[in-house]
N, C-alpha and C. Protein backbone atom coordinates (compact mmCIF):
# COMPACT_ATOMS: atom_id res chain seq x y z
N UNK A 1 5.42 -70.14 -17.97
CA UNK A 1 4.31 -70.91 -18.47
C UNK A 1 4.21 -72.28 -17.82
N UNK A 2 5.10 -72.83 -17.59
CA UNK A 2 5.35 -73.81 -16.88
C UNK A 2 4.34 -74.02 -15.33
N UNK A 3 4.80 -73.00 -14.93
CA UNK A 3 3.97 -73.02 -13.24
C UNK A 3 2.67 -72.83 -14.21
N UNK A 4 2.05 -71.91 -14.73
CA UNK A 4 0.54 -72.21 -15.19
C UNK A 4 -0.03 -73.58 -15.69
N UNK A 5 1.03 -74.47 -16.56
CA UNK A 5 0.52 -75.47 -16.73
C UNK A 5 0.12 -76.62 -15.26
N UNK A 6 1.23 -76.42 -14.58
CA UNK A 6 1.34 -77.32 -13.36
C UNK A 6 0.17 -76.88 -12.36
N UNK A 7 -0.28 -75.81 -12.42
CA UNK A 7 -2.01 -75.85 -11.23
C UNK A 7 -2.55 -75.83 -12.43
N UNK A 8 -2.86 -75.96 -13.78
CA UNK A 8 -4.06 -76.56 -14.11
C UNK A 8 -4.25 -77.44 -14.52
N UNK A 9 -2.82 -78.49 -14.55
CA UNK A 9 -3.17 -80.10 -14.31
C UNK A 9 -3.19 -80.53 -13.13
N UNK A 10 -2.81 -79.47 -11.75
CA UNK A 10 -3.04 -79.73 -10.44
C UNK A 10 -4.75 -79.70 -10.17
N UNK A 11 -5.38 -78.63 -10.56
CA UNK A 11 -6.95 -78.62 -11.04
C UNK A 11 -7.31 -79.52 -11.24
N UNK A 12 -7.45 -79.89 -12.86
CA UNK A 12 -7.76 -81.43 -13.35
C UNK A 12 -7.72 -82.40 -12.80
N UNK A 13 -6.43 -82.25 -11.76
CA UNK A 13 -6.55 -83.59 -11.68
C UNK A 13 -7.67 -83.93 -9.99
N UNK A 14 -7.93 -83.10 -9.70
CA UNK A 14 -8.83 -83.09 -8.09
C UNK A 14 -10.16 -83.50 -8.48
N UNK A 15 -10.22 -84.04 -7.04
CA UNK A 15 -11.77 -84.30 -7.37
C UNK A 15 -12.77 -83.14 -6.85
N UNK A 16 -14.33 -83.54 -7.43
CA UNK A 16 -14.64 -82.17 -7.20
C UNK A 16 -14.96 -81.98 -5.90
N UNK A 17 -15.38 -82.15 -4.51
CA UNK A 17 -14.97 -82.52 -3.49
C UNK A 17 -13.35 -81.75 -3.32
N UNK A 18 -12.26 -82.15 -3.37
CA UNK A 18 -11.12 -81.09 -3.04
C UNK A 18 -11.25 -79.82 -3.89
N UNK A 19 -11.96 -79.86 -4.93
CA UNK A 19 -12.25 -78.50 -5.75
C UNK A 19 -12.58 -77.67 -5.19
N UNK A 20 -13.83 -77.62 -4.71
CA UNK A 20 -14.49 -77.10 -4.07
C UNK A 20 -14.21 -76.76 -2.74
N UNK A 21 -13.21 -77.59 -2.08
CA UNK A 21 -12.67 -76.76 -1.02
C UNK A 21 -11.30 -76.02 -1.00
N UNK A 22 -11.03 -76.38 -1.70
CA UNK A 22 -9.87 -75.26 -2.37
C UNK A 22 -10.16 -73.87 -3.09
N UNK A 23 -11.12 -73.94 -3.76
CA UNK A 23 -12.11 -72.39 -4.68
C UNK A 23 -12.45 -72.01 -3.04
N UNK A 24 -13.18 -72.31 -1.73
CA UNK A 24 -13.97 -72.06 -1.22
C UNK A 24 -12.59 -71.53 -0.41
N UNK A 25 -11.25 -71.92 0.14
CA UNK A 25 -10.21 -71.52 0.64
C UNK A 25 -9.46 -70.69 0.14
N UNK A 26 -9.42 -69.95 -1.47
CA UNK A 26 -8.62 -69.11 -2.62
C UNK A 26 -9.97 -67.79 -2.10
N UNK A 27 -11.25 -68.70 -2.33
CA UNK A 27 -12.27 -66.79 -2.24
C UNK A 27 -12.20 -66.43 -0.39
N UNK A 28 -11.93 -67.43 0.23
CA UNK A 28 -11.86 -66.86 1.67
C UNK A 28 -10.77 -65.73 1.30
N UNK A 29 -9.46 -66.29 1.67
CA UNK A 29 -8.72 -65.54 0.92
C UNK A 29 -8.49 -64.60 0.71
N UNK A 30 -8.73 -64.37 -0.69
CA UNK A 30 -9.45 -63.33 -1.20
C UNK A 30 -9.86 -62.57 -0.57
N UNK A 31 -11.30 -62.59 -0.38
CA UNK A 31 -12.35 -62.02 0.73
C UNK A 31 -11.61 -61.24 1.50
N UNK A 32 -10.52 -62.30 2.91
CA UNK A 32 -9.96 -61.31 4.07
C UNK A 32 -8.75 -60.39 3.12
N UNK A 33 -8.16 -60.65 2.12
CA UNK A 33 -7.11 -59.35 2.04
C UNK A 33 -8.23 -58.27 1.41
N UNK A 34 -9.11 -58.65 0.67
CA UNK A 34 -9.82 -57.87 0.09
C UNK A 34 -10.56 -56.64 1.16
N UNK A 35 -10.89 -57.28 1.97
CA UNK A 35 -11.34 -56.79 3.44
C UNK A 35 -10.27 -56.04 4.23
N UNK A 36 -9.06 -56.44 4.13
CA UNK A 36 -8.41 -55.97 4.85
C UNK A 36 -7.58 -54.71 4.65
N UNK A 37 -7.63 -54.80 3.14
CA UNK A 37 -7.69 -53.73 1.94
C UNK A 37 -8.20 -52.70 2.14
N UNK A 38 -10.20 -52.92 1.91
CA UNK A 38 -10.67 -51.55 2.38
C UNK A 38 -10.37 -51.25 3.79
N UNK A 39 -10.59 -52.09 5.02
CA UNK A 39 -10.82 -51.65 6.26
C UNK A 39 -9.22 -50.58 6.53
N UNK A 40 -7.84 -50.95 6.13
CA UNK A 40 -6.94 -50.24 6.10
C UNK A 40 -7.12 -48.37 5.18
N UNK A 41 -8.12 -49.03 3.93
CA UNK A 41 -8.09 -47.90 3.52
C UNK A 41 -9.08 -46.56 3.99
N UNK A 42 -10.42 -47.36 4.81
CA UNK A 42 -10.82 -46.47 5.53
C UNK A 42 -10.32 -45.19 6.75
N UNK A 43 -9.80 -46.48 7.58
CA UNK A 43 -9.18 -45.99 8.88
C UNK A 43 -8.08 -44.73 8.30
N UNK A 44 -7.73 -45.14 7.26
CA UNK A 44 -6.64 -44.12 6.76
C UNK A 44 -7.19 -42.51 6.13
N UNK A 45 -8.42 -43.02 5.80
CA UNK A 45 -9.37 -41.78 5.30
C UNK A 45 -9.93 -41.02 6.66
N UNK A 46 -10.39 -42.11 7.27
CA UNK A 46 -10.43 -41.26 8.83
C UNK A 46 -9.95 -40.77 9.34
N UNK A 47 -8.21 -41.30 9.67
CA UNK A 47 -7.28 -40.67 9.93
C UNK A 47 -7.22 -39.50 9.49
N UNK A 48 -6.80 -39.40 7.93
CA UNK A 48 -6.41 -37.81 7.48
C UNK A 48 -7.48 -37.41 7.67
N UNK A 49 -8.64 -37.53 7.51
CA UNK A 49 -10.26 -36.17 7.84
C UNK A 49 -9.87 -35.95 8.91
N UNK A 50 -9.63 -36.42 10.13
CA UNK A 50 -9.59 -35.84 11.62
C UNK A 50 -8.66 -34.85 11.62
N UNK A 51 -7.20 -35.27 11.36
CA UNK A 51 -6.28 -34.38 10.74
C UNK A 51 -6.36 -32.58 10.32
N UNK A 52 -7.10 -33.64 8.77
CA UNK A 52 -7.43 -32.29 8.67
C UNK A 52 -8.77 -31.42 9.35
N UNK A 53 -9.51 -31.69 10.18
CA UNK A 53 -10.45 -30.55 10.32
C UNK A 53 -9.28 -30.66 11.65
N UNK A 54 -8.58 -31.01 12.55
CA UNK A 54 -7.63 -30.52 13.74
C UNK A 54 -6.62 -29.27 13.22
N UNK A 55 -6.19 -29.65 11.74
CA UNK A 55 -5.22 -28.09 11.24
C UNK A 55 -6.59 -27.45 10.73
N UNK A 56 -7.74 -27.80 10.46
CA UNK A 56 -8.81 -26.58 10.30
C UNK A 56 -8.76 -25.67 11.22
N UNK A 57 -9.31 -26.37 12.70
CA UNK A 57 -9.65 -25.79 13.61
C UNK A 57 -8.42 -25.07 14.36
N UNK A 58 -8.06 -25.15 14.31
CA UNK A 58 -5.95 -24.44 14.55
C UNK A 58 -5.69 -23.25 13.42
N UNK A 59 -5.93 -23.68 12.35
CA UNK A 59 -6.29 -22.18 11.54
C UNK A 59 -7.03 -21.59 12.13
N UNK A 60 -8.67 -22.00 11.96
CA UNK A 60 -9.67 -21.16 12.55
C UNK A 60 -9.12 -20.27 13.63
N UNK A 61 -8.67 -20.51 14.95
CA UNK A 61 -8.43 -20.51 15.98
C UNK A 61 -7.94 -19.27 15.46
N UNK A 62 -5.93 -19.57 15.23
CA UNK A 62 -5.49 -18.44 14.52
C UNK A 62 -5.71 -17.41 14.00
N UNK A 63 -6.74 -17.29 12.96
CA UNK A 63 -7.35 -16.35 12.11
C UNK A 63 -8.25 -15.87 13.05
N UNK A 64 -9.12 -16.26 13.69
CA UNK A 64 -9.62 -15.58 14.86
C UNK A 64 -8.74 -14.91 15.93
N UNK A 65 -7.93 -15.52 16.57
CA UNK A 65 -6.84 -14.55 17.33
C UNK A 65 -6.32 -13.06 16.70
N UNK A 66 -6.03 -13.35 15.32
CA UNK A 66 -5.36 -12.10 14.88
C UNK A 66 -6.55 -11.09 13.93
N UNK A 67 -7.28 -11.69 14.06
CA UNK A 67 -8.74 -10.49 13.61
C UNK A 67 -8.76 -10.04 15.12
N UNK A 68 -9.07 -11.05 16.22
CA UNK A 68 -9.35 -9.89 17.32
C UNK A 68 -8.54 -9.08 17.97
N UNK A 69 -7.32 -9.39 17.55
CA UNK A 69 -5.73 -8.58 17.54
C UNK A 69 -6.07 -7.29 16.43
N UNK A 70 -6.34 -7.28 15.51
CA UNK A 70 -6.02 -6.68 14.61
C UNK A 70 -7.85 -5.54 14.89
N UNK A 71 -8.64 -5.92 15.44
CA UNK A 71 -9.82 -5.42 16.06
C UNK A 71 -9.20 -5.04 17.23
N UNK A 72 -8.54 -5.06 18.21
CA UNK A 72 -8.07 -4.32 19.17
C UNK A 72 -7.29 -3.54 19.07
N UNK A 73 -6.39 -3.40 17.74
CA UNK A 73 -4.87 -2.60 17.54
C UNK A 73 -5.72 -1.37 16.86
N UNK A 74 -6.96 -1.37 16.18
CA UNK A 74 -7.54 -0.89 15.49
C UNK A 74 -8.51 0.45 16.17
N UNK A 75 -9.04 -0.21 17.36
CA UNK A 75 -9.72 0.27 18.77
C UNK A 75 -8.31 1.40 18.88
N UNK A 76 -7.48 0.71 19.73
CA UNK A 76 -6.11 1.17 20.15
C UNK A 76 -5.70 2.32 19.68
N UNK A 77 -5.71 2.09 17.97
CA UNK A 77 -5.01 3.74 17.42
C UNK A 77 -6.05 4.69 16.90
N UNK A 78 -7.59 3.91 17.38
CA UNK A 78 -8.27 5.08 17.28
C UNK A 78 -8.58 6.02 18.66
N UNK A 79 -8.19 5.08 19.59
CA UNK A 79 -8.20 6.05 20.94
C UNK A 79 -7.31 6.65 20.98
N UNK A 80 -6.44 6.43 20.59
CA UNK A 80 -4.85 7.25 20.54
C UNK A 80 -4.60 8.52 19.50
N UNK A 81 -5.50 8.50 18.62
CA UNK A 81 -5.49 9.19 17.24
C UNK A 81 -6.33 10.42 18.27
N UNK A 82 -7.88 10.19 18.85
CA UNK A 82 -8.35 10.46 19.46
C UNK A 82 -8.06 11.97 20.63
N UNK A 83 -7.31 11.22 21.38
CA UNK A 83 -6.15 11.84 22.40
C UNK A 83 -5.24 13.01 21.91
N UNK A 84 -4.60 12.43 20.44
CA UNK A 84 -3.42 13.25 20.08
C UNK A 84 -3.96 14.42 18.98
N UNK A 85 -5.35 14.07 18.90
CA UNK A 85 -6.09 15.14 18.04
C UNK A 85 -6.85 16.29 18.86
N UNK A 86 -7.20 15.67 19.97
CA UNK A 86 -7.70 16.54 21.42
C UNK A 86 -6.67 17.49 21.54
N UNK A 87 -5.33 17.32 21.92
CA UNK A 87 -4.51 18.48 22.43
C UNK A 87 -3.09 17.88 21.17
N UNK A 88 -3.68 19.09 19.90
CA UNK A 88 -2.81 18.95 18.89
C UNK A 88 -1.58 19.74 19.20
N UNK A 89 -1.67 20.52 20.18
CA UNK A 89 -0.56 21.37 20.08
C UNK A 89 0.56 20.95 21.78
N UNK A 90 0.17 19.79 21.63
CA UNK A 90 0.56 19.12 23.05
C UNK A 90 2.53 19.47 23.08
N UNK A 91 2.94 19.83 23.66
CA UNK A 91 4.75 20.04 24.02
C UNK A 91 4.73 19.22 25.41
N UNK A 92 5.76 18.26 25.22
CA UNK A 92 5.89 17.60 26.49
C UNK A 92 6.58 18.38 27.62
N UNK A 93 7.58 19.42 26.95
CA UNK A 93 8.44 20.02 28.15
C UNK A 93 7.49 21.03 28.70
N UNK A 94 6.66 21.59 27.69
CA UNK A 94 5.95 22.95 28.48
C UNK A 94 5.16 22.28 29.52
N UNK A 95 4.43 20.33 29.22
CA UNK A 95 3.48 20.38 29.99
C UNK A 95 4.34 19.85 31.68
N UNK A 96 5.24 19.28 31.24
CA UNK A 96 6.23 18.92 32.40
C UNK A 96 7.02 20.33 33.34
N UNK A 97 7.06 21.11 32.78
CA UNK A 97 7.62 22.42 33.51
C UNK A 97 6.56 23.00 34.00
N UNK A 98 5.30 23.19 33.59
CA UNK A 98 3.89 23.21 34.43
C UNK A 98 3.22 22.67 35.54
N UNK A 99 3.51 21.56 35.20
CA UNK A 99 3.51 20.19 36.49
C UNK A 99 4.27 20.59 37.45
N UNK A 100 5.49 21.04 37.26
CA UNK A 100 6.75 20.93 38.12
C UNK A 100 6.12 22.37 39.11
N UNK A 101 5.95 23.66 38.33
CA UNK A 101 4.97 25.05 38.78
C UNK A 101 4.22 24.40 39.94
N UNK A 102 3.33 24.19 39.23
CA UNK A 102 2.03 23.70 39.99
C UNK A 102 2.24 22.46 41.34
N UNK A 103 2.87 22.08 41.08
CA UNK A 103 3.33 21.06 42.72
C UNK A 103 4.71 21.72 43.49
N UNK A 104 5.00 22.94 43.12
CA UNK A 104 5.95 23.74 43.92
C UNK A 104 7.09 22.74 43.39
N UNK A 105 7.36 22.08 42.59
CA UNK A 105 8.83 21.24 42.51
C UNK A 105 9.64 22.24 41.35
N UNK A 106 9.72 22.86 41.10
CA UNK A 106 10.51 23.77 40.28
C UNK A 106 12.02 23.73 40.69
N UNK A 107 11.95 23.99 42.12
CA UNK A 107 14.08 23.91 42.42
C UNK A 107 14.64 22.59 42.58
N UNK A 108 13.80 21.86 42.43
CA UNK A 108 13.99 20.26 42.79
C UNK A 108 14.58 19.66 41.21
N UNK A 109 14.44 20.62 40.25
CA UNK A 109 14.93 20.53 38.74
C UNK A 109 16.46 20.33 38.39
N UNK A 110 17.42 19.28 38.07
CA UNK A 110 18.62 19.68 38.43
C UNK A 110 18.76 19.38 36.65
N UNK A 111 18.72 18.76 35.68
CA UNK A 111 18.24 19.01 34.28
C UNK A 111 17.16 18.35 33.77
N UNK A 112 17.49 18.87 32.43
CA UNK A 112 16.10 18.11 31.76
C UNK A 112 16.53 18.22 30.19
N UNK A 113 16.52 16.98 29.63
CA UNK A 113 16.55 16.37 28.03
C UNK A 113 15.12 16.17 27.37
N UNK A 114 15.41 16.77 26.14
CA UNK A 114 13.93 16.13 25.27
C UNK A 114 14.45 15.46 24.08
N UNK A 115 13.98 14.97 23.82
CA UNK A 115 14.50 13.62 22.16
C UNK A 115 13.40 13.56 21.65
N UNK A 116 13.82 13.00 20.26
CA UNK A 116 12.31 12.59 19.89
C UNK A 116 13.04 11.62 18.66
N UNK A 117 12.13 10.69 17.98
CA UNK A 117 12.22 9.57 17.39
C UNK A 117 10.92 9.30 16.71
N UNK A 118 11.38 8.72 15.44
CA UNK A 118 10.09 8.76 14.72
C UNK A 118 9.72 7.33 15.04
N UNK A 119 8.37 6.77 14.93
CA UNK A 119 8.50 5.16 15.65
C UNK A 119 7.40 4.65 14.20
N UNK A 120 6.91 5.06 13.16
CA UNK A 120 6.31 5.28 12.21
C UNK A 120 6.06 5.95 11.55
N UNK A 121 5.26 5.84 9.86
CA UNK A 121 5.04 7.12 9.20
C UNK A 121 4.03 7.75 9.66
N UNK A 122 3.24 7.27 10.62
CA UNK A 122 2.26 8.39 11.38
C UNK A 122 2.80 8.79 12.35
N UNK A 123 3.15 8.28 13.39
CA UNK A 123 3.70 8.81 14.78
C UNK A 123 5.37 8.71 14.95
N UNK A 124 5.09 9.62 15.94
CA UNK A 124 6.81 10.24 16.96
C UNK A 124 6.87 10.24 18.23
N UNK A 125 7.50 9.36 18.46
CA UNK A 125 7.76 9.55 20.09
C UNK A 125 8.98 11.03 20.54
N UNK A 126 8.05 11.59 21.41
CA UNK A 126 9.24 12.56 21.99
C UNK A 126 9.34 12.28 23.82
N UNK A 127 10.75 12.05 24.06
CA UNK A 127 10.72 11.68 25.60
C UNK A 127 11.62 12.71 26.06
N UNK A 128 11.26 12.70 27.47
CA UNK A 128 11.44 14.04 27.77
C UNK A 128 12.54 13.11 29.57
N UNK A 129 13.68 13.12 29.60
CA UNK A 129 14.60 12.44 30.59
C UNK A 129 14.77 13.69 31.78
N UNK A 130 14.86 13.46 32.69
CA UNK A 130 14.69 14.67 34.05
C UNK A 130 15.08 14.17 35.34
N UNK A 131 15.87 14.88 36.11
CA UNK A 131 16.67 14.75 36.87
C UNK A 131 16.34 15.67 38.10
N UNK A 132 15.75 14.85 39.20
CA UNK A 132 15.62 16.31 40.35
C UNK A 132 16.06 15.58 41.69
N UNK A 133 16.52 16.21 42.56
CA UNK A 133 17.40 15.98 43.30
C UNK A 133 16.77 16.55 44.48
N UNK A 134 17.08 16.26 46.14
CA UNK A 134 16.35 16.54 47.22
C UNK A 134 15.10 16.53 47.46
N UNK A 135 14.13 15.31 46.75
CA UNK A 135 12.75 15.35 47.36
C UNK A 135 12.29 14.57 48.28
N UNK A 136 11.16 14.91 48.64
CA UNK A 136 10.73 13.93 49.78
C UNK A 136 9.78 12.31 49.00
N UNK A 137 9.69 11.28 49.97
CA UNK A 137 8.84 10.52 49.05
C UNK A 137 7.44 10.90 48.68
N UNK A 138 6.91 11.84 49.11
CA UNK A 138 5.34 12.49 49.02
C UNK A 138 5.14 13.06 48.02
N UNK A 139 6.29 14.48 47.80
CA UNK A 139 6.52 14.69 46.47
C UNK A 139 6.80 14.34 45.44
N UNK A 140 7.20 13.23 45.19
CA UNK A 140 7.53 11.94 44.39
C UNK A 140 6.39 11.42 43.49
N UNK A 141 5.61 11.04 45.17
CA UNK A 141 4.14 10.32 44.77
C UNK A 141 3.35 11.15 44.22
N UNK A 142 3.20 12.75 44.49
CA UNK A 142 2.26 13.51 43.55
C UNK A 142 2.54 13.44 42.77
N UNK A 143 3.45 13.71 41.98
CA UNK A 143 4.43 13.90 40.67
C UNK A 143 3.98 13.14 39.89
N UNK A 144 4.03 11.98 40.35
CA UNK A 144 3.95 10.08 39.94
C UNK A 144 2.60 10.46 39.41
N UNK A 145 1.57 10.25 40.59
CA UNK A 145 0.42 10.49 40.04
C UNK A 145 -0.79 11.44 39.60
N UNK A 146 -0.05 12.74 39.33
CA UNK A 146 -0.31 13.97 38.42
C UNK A 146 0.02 13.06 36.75
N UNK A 147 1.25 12.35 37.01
CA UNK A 147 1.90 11.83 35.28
C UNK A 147 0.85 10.82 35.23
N UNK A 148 0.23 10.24 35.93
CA UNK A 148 -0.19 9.05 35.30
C UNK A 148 -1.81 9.50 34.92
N UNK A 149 -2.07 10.50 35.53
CA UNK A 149 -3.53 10.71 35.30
C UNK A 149 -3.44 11.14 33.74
N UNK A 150 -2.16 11.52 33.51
CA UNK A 150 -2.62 12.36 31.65
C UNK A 150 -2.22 11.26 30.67
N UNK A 151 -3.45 10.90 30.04
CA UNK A 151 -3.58 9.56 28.99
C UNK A 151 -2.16 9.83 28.39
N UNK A 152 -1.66 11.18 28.26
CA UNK A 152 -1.10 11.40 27.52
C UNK A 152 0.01 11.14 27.58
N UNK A 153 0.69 10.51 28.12
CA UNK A 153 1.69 10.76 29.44
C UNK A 153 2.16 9.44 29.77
N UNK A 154 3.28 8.78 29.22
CA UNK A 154 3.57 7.09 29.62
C UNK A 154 5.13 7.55 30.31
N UNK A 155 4.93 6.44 31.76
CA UNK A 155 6.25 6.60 32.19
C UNK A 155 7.50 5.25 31.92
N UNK A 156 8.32 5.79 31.52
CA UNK A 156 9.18 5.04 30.37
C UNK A 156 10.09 4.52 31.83
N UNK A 157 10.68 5.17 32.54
CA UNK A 157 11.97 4.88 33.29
C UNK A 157 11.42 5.58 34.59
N UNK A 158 12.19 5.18 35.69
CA UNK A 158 11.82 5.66 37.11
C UNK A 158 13.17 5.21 38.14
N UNK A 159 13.80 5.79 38.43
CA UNK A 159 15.02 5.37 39.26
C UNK A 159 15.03 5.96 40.57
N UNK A 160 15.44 5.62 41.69
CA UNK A 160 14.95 6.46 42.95
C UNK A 160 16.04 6.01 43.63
N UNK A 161 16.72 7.07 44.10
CA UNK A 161 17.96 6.69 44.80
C UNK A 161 18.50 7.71 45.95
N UNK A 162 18.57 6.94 46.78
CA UNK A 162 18.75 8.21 48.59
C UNK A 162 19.75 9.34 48.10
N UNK A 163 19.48 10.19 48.41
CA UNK A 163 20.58 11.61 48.63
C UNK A 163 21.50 11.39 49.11
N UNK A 164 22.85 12.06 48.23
CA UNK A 164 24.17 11.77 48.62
C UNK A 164 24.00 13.71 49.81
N UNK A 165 23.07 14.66 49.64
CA UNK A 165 23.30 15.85 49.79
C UNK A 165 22.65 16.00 50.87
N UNK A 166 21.48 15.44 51.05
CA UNK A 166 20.38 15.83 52.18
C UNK A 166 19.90 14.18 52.71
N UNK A 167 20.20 14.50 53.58
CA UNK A 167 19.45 13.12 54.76
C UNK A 167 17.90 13.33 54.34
N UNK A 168 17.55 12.01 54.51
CA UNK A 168 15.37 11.93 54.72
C UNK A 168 15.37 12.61 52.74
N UNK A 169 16.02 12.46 52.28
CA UNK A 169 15.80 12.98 51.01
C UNK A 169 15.94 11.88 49.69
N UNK A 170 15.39 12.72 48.87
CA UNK A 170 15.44 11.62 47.16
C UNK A 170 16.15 12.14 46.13
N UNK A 171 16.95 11.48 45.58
CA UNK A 171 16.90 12.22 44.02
C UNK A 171 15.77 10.96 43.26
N UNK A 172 15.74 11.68 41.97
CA UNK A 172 15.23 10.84 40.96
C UNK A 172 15.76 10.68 39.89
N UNK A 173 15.63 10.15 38.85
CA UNK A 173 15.63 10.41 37.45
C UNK A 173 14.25 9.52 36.79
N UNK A 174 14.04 10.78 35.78
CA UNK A 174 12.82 9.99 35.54
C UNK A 174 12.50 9.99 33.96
N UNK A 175 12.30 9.06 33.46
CA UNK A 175 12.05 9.63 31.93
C UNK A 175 10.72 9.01 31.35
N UNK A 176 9.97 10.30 30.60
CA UNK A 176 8.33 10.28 30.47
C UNK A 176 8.67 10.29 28.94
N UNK A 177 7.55 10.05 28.52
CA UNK A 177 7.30 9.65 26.45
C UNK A 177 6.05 10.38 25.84
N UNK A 178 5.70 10.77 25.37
CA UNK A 178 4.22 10.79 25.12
C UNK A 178 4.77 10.44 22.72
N UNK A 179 3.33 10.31 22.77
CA UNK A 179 3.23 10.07 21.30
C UNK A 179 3.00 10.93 20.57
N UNK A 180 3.05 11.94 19.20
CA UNK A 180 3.36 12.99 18.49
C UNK A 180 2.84 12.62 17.10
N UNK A 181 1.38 13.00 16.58
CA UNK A 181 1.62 13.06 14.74
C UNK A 181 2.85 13.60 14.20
N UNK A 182 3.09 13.00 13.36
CA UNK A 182 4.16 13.20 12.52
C UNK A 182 4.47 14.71 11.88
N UNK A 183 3.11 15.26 11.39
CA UNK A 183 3.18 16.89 11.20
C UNK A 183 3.19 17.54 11.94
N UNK A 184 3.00 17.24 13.54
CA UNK A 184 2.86 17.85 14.45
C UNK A 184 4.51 17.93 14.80
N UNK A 185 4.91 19.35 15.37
CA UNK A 185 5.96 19.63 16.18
C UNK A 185 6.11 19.55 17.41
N UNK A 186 7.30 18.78 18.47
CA UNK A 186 7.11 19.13 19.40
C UNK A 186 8.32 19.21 19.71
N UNK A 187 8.34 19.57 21.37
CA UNK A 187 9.30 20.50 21.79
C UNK A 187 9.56 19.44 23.73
């Protein structure tokens, strides 16, 4: 109470002349923190709005990426659904021992593995691993691209390594995949 009494006999006792420039130096004052008050509290409102529409637009972004992800995966397993509904009764070994017929590579066969793996509750991968020994690189390349023409048909592994048996010659090993409905059997 003390300090209150002492500025308002400091008051009293001025003339009005220092009054008046002292009120006129307390509302300046005033005024700039008051000012300086909002102008801090704007910039700060500006700040976070920019903010936030920058994590808007970064969501946006996001959520757009994985719709058109999720629009392409969608495309994807309907071409694939597509394919594996075309030739339901698809066997990878029968169609690979056909291939082999049909490009004369039949003795060039030294084995052949089939597996299969479920990779979901809709689909199965069955891969089919194969081993042929003494070819030329020509025969190779048909082979190659007889497999790649059938949608059906992904080449997983490819190893190519000179003949320990025949000069100017290849072995291979090669291992092919294709994809399988789940009720579907294959072989």
């Amino acid at each position: 109470m003390e300090f209150l009494r002492k500025i308002r006999d400091f008051i009293h006792d001025l003339e009005e002349k220092d009054f008046y420039k002292y009120l006129g130096i307390t509302i300046g004052v005033l005024v700039l923190i008051f000012s300086f008050v909002v102008y801090r509290y704007y910039s700060k409102v500006g700040e976070y709005s920019e903010r936030i529409e920058d994590t808007n637009d970064i969501r946006r972004e996001k959520v757009r990426a994985v719709l058109e992800r999720l629009d392409t995966i969608k495309k994807q397993k309907e071409e694939v659904d597509a394919i594996l509904k075309k030739e339901e009764d698809f066997k990878i070994l029968d169609y690979y021992t056909q291939l082999l017929k049909e490009l004369n590579l039949s003795g060039y066969d030294k084995s052949t593995e089939v597996g299969q793996k479920d990779l979901s509750a809709q689909y199965r991968e069955s891969e089919l691993s194969a081993k042929l020994g003494g070819m030329n690189t020509k025969q190779l390349c048909e082979l190659l691209r007889k497999l790649e023409q059938k949608k059906r048909i992904k080449i997983r592994n490819l190893e190519i390594r000179k003949s320990k048996k025949r000069s100017k010659a290849i072995d291979v090993d090669i291992t092919i995949s294709t994809l399988l409905l789940k009720a579907e059997e294959a072989t």
